[in-house]
PDB file of N, CA and C in Angstrom:
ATOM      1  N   UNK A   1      98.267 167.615  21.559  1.00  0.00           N
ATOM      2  CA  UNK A   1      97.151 168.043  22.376  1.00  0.00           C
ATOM      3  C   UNK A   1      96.322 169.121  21.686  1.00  0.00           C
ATOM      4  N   UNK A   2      96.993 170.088  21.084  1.00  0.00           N
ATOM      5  CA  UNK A   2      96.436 171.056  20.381  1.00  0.00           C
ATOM      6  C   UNK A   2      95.496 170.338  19.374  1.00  0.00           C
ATOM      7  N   UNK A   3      95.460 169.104  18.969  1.00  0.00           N
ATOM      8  CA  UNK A   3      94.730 168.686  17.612  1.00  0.00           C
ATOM      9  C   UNK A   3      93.087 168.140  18.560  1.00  0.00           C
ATOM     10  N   UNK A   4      93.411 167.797  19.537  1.00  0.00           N
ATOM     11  CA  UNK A   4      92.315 167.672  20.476  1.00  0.00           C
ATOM     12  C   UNK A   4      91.477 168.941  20.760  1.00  0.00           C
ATOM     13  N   UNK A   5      92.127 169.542  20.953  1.00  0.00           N
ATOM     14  CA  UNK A   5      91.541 171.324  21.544  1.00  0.00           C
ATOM     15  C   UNK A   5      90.396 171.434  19.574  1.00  0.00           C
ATOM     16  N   UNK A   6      91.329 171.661  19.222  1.00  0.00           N
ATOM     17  CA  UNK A   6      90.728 172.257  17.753  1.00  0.00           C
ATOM     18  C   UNK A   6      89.890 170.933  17.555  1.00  0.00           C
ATOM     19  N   UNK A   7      89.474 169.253  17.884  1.00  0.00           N
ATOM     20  CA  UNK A   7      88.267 169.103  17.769  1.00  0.00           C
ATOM     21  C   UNK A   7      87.270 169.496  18.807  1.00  0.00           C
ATOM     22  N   UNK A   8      87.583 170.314  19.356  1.00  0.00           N
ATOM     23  CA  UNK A   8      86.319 171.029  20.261  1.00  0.00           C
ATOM     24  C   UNK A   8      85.973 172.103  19.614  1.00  0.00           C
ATOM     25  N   UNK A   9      86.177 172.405  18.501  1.00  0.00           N
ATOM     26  CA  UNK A   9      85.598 173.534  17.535  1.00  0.00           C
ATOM     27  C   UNK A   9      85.100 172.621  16.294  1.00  0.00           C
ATOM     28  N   UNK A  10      85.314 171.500  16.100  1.00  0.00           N
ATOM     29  CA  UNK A  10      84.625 170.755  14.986  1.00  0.00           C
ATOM     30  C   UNK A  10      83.536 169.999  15.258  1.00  0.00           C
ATOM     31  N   UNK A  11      83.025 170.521  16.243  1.00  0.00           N
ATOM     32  CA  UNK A  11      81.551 170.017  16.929  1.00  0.00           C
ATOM     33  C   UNK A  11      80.611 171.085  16.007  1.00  0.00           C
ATOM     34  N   UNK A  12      80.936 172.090  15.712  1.00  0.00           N
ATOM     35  CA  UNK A  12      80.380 172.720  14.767  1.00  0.00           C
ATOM     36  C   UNK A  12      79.754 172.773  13.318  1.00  0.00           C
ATOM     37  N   UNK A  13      80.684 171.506  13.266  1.00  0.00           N
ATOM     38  CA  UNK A  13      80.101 170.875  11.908  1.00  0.00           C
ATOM     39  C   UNK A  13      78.744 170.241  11.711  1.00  0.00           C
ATOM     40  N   UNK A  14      77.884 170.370  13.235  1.00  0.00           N
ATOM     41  CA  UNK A  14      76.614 170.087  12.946  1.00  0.00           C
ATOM     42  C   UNK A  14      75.965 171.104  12.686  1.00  0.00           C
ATOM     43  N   UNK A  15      76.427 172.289  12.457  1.00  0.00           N
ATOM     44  CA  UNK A  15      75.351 173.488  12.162  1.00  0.00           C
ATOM     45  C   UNK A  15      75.150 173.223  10.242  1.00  0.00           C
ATOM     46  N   UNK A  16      76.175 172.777   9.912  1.00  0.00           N
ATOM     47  CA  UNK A  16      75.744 172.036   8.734  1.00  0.00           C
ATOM     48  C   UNK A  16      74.491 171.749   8.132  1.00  0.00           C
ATOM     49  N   UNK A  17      74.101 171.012   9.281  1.00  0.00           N
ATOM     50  CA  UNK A  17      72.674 170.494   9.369  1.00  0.00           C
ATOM     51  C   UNK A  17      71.152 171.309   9.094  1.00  0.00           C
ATOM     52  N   UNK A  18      71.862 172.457   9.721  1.00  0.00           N
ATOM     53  CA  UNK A  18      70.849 173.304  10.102  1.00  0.00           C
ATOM     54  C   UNK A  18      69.798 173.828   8.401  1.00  0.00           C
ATOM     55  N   UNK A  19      68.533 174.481   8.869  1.00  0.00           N
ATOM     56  CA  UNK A  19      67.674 174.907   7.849  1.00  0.00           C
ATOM     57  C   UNK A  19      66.784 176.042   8.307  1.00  0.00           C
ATOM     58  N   UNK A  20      67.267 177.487   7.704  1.00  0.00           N
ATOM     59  CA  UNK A  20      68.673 177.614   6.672  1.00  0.00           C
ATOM     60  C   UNK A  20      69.827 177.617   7.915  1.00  0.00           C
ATOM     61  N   UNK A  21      70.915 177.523   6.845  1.00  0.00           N
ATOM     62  CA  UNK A  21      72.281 176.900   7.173  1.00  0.00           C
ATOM     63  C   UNK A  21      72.600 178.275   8.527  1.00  0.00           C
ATOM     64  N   UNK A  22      72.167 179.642   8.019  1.00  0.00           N
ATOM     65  CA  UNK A  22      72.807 180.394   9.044  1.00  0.00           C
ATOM     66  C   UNK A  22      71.914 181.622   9.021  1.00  0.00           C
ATOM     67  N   UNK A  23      71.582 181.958  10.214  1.00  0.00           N
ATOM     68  CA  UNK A  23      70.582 182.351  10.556  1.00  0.00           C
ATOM     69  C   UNK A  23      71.131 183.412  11.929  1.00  0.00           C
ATOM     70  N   UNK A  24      71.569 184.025  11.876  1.00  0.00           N
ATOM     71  CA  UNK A  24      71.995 185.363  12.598  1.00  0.00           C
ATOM     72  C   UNK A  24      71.353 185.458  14.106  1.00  0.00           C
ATOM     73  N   UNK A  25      70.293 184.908  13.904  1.00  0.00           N
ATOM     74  CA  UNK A  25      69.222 185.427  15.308  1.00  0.00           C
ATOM     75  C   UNK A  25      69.451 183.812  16.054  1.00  0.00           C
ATOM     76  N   UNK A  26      69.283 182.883  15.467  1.00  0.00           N
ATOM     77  CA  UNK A  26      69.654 181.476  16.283  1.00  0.00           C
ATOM     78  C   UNK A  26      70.570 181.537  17.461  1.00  0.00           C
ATOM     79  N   UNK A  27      70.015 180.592  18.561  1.00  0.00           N
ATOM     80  CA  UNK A  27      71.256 180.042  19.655  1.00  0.00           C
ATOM     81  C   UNK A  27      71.516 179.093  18.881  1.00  0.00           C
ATOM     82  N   UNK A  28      72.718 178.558  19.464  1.00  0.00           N
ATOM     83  CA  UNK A  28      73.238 177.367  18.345  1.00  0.00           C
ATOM     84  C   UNK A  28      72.835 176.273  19.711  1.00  0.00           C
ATOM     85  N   UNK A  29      73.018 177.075  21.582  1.00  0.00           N
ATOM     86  CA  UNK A  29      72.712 175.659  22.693  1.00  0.00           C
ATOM     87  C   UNK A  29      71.030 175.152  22.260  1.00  0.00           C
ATOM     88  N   UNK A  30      70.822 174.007  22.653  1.00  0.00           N
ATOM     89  CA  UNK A  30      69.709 173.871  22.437  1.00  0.00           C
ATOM     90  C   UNK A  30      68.541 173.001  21.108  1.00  0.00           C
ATOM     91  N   UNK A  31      69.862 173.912  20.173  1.00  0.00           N
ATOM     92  CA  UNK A  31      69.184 173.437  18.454  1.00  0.00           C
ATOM     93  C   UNK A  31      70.015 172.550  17.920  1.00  0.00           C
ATOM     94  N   UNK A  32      71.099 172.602  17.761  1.00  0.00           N
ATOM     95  CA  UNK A  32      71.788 171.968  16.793  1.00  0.00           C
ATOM     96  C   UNK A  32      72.437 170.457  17.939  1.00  0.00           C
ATOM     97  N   UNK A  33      72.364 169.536  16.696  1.00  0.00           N
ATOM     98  CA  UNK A  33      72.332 167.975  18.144  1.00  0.00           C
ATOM     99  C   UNK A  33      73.620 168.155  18.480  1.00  0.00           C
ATOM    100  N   UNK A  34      74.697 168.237  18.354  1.00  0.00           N
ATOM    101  CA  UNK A  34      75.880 168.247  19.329  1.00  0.00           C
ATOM    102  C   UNK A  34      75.751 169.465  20.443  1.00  0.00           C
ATOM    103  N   UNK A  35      75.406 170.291  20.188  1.00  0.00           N
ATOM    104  CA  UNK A  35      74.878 171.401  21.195  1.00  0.00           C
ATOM    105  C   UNK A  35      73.399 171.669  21.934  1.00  0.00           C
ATOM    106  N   UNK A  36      73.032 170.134  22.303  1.00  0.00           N
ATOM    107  CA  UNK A  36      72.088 169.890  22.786  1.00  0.00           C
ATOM    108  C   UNK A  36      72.283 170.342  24.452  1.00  0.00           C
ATOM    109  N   UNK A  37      71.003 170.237  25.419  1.00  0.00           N
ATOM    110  CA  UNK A  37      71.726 170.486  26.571  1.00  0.00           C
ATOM    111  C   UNK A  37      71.667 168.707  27.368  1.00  0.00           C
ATOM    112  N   UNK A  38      71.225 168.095  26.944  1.00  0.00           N
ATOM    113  CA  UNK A  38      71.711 166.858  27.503  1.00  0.00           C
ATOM    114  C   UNK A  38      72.747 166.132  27.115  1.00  0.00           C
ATOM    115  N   UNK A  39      73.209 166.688  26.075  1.00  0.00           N
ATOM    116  CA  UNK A  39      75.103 165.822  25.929  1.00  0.00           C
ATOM    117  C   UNK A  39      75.985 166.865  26.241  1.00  0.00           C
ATOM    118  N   UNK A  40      75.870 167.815  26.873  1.00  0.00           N
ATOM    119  CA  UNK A  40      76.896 168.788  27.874  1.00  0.00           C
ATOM    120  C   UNK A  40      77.409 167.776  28.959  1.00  0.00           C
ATOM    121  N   UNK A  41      76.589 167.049  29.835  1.00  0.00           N
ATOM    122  CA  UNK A  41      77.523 166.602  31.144  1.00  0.00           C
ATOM    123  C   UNK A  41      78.464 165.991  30.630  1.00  0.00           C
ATOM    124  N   UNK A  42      78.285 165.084  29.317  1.00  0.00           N
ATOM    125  CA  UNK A  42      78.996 164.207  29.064  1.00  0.00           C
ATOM    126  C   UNK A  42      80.224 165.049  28.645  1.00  0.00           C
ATOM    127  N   UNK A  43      80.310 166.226  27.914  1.00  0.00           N
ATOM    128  CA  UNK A  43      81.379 166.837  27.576  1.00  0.00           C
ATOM    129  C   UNK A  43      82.300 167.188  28.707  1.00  0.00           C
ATOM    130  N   UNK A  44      81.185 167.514  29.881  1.00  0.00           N
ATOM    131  CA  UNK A  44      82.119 167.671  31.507  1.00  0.00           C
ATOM    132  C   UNK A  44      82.721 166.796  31.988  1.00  0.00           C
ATOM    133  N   UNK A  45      81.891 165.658  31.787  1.00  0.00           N
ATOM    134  CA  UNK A  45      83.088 163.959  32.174  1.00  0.00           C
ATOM    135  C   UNK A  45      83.736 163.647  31.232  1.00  0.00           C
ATOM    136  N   UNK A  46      84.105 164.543  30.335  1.00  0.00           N
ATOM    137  CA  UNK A  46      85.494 164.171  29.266  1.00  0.00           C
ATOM    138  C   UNK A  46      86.819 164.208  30.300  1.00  0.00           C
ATOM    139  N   UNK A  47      86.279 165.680  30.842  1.00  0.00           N
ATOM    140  CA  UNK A  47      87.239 166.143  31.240  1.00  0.00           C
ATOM    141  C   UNK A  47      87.909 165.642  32.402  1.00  0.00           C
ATOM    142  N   UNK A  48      87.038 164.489  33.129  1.00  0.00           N
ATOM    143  CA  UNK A  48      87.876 163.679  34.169  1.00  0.00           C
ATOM    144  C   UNK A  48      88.640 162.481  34.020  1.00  0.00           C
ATOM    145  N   UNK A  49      88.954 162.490  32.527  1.00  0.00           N
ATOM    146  CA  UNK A  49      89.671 161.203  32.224  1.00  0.00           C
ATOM    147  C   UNK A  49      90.828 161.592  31.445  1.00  0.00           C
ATOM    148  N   UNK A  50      91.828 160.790  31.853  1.00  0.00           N
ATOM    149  CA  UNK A  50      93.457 161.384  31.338  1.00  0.00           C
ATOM    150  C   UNK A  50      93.015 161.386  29.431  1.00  0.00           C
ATOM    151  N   UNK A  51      92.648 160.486  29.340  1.00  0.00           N
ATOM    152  CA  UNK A  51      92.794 160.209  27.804  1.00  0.00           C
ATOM    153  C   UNK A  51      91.851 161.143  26.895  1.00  0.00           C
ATOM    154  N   UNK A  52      90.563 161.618  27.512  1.00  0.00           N
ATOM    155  CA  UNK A  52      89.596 162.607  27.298  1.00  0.00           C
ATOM    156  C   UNK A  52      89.636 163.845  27.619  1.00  0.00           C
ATOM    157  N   UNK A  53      90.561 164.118  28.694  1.00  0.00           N
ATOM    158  CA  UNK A  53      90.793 165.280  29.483  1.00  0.00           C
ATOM    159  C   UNK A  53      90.788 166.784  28.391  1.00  0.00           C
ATOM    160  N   UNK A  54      91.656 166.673  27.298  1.00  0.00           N
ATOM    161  CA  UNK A  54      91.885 167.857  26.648  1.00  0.00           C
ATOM    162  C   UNK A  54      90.983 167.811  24.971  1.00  0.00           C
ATOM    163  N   UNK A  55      89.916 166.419  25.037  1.00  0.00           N
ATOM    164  CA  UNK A  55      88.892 167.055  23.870  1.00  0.00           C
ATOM    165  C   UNK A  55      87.906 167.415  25.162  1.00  0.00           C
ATOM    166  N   UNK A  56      87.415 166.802  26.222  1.00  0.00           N
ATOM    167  CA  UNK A  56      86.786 167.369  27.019  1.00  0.00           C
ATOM    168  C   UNK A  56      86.998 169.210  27.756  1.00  0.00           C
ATOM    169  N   UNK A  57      87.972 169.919  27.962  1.00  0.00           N
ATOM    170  CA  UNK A  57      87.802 171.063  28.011  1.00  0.00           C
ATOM    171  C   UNK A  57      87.756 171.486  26.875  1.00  0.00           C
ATOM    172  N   UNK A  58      88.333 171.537  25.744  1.00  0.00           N
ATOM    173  CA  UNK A  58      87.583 171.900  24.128  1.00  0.00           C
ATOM    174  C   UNK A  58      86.156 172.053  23.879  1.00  0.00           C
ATOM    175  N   UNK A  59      85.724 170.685  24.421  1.00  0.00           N
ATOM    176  CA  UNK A  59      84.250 170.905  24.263  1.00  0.00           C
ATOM    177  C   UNK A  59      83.236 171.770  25.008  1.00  0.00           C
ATOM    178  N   UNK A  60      83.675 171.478  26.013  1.00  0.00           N
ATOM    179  CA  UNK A  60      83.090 172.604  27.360  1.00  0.00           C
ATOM    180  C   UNK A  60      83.519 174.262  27.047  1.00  0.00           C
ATOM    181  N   UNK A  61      84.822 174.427  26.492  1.00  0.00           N
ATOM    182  CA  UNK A  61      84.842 176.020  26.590  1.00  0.00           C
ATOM    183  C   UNK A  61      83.822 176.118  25.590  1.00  0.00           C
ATOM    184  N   UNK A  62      83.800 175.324  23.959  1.00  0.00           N
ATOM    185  CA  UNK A  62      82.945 175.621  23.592  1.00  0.00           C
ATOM    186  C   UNK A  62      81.523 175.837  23.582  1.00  0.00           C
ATOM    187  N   UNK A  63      81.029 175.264  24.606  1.00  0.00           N
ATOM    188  CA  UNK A  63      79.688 175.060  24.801  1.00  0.00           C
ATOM    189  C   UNK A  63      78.977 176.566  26.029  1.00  0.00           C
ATOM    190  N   UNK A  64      80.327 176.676  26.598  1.00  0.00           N
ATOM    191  CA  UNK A  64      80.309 178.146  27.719  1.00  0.00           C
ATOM    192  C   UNK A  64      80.247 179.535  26.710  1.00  0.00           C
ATOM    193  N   UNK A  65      80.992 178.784  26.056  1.00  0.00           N
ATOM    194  CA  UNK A  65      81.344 180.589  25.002  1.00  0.00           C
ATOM    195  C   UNK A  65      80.234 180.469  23.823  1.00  0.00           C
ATOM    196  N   UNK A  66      79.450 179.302  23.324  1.00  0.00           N
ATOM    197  CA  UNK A  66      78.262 179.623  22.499  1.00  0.00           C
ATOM    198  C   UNK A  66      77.105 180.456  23.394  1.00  0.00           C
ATOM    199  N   UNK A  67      77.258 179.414  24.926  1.00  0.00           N
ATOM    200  CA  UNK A  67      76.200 179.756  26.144  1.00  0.00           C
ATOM    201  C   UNK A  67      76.310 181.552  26.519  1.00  0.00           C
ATOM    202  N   UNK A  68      77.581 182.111  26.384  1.00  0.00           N
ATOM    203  CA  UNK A  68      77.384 183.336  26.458  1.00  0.00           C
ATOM    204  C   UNK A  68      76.951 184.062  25.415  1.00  0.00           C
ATOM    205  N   UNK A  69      77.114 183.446  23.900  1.00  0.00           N
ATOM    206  CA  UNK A  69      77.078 184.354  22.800  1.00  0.00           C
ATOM    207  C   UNK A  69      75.319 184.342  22.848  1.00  0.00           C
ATOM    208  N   UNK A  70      74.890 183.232  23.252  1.00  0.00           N
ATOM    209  CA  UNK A  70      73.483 183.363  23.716  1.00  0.00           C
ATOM    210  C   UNK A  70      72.710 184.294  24.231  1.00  0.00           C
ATOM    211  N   UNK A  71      73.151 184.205  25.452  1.00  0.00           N
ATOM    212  CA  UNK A  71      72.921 185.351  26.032  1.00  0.00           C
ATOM    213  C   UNK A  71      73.153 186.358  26.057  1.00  0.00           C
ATOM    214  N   UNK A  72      74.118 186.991  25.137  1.00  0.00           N
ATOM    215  CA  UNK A  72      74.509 188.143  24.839  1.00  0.00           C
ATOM    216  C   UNK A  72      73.330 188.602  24.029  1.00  0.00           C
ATOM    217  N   UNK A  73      73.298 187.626  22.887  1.00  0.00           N
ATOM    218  CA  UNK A  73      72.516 187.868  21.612  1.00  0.00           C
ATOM    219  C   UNK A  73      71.111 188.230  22.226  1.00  0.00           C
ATOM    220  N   UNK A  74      70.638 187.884  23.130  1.00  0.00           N
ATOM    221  CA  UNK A  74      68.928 188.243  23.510  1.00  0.00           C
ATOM    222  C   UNK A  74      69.089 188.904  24.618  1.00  0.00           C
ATOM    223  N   UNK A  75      70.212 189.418  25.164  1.00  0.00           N
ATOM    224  CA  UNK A  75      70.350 190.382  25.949  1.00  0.00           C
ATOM    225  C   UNK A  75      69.982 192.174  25.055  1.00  0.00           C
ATOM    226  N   UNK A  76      70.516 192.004  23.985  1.00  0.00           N
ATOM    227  CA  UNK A  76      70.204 193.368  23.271  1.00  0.00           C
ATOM    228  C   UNK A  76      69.003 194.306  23.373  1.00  0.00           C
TER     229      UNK A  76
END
């Protein structure tokens, strides 16, 4: 189960993508395509299926805890 959890941190591998790669002031919700806000629900209906259940909360904490680092970050 744990190998499930830790791919809810390899959703990150789309910042890869990004230009430039890392950029301090960026939200990552929003910009980068796995951290879009229209493929969030789908990360929430992971979580109602036995077989999805534990990459689905992986994905969701991750997407709550970028969503706060967000708001932290332009809270300053």
């Amino acid at each position: 189960m744990w190998l499930w959890m830790i791919a809810g941190i390899a959703i990150d591998l789309d910042h890869l993508f990004a230009n430039p790669l890392y950029d301090p002031d960026r939200c990552s919700i929003g910009f980068h395509p796995l951290h879009l806000y229209e493929i969030m629900p789908l990360y929430v209906a992971l979580c109602f299926f036995k077989k999805t259940r534990t990459l689905g909360i992986g994905l969701t904490i991750h997407m709550v805890l970028d969503m706060m680092d967000c708001v932290w970050m332009h809270s300053l």
